[in-house]
N, C-alpha and C. Protein backbone atom coordinates (compact mmCIF):
# COMPACT_ATOMS: atom_id res chain seq x y z
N UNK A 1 6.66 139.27 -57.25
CA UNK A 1 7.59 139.90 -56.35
C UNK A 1 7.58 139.22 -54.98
N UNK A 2 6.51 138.99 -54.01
CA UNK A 2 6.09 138.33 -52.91
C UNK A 2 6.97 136.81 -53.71
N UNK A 3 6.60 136.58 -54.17
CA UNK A 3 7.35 135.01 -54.38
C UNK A 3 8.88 135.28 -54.39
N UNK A 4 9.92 136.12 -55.32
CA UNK A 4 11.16 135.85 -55.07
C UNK A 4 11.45 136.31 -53.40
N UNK A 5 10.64 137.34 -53.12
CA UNK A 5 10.92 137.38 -51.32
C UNK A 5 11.09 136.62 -50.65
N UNK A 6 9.85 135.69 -50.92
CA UNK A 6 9.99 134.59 -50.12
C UNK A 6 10.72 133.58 -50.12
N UNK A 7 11.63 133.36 -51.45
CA UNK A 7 12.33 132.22 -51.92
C UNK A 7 14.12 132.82 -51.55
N UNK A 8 13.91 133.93 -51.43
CA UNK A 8 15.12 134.58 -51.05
C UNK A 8 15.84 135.15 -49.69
N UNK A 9 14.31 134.55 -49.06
CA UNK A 9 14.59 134.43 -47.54
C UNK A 9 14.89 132.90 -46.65
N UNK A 10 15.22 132.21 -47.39
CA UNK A 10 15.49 130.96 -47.38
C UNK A 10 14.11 130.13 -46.54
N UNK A 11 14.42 128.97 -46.19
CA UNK A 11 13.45 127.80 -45.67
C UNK A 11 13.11 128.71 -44.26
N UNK A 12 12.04 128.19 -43.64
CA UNK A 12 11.20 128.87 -42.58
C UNK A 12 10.93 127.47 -42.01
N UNK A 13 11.46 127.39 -40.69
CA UNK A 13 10.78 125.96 -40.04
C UNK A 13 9.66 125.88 -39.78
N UNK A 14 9.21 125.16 -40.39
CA UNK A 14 7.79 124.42 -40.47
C UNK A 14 6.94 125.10 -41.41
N UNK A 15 7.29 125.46 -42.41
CA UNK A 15 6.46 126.44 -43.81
C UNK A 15 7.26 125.55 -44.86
N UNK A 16 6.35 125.21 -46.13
CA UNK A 16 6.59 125.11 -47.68
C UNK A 16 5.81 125.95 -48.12
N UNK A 17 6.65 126.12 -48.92
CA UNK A 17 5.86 126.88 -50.28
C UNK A 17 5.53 125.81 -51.40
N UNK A 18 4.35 126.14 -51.74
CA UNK A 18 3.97 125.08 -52.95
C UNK A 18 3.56 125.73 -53.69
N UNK A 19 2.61 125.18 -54.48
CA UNK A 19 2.24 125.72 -55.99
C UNK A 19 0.88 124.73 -56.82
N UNK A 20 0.25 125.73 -56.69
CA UNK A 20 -1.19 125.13 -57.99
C UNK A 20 -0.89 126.27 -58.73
N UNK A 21 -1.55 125.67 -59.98
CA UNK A 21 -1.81 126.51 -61.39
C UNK A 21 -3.12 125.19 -62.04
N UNK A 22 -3.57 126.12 -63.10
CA UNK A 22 -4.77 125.12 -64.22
C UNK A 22 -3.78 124.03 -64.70
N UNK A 23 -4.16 123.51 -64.98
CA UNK A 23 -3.00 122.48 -65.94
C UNK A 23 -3.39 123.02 -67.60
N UNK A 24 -4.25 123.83 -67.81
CA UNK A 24 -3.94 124.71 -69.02
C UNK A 24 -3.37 126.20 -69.62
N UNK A 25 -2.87 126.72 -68.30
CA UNK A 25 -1.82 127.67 -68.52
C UNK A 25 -0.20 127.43 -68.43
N UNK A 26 0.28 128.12 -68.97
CA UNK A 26 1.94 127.88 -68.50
C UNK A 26 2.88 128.37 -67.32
N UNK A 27 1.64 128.67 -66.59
CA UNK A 27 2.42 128.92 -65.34
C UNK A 27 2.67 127.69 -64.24
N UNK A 28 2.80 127.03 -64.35
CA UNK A 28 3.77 125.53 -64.02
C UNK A 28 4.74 125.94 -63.71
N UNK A 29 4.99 125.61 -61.78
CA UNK A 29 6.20 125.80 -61.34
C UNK A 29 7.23 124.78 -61.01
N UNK A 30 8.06 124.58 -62.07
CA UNK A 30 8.60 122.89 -61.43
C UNK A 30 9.49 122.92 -60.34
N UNK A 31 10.05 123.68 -60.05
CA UNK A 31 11.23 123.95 -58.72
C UNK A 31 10.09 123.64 -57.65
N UNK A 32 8.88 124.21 -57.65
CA UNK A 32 7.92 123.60 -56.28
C UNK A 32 6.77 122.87 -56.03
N UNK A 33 6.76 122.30 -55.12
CA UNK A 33 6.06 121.04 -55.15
C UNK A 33 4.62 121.39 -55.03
N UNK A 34 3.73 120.62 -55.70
CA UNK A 34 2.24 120.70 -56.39
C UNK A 34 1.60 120.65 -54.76
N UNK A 35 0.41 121.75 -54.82
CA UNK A 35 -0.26 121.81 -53.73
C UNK A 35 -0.97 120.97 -53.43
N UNK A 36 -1.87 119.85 -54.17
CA UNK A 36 -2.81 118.71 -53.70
C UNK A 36 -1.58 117.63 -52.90
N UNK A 37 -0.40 117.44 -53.57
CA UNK A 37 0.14 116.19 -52.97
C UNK A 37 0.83 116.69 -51.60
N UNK A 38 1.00 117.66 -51.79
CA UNK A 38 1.63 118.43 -50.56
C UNK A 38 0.75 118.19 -48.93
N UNK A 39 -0.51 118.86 -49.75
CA UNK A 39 -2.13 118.92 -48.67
C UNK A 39 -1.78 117.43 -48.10
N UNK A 40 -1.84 116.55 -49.42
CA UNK A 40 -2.31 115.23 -48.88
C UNK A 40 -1.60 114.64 -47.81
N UNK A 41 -0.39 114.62 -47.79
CA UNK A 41 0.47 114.39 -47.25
C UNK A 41 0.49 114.81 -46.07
N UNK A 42 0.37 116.10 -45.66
CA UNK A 42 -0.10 116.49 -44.41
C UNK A 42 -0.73 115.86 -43.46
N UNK A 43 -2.35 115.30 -44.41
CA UNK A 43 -2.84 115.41 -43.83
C UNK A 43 -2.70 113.78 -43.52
N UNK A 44 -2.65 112.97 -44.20
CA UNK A 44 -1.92 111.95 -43.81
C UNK A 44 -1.08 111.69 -42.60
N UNK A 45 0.16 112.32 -42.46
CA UNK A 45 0.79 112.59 -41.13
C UNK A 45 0.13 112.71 -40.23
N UNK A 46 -0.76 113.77 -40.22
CA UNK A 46 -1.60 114.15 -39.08
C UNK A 46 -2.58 113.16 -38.64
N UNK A 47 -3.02 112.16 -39.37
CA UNK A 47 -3.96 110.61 -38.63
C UNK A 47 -3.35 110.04 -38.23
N UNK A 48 -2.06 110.24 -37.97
CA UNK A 48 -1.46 109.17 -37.04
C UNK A 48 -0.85 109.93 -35.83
């Protein structure tokens, strides 16, 4: 429920929503982007 809220309140400047799951359940969200590459990326940006 918290998730369609949030997806139904459109984009928030400066917030993503991402997504981990096991890679052995089926809760795999493909509409949002995977939380490690997301992190990484961040944090990437942020050393420079």
């Amino acid at each position: 429920m918290i998730l369609s809220l949030l997806l139904a309140a459109g984009p928030l400047a400066g917030f993503a929503l991402v997504h981990d799951a096991p890679s052995a359940t089926t809760l795999a969200t493909p509409d949002l982007p995977d939380a490690a590459t997301t992190w990484c990326a961040l944090l990437d940006r942020a050393r420079r």
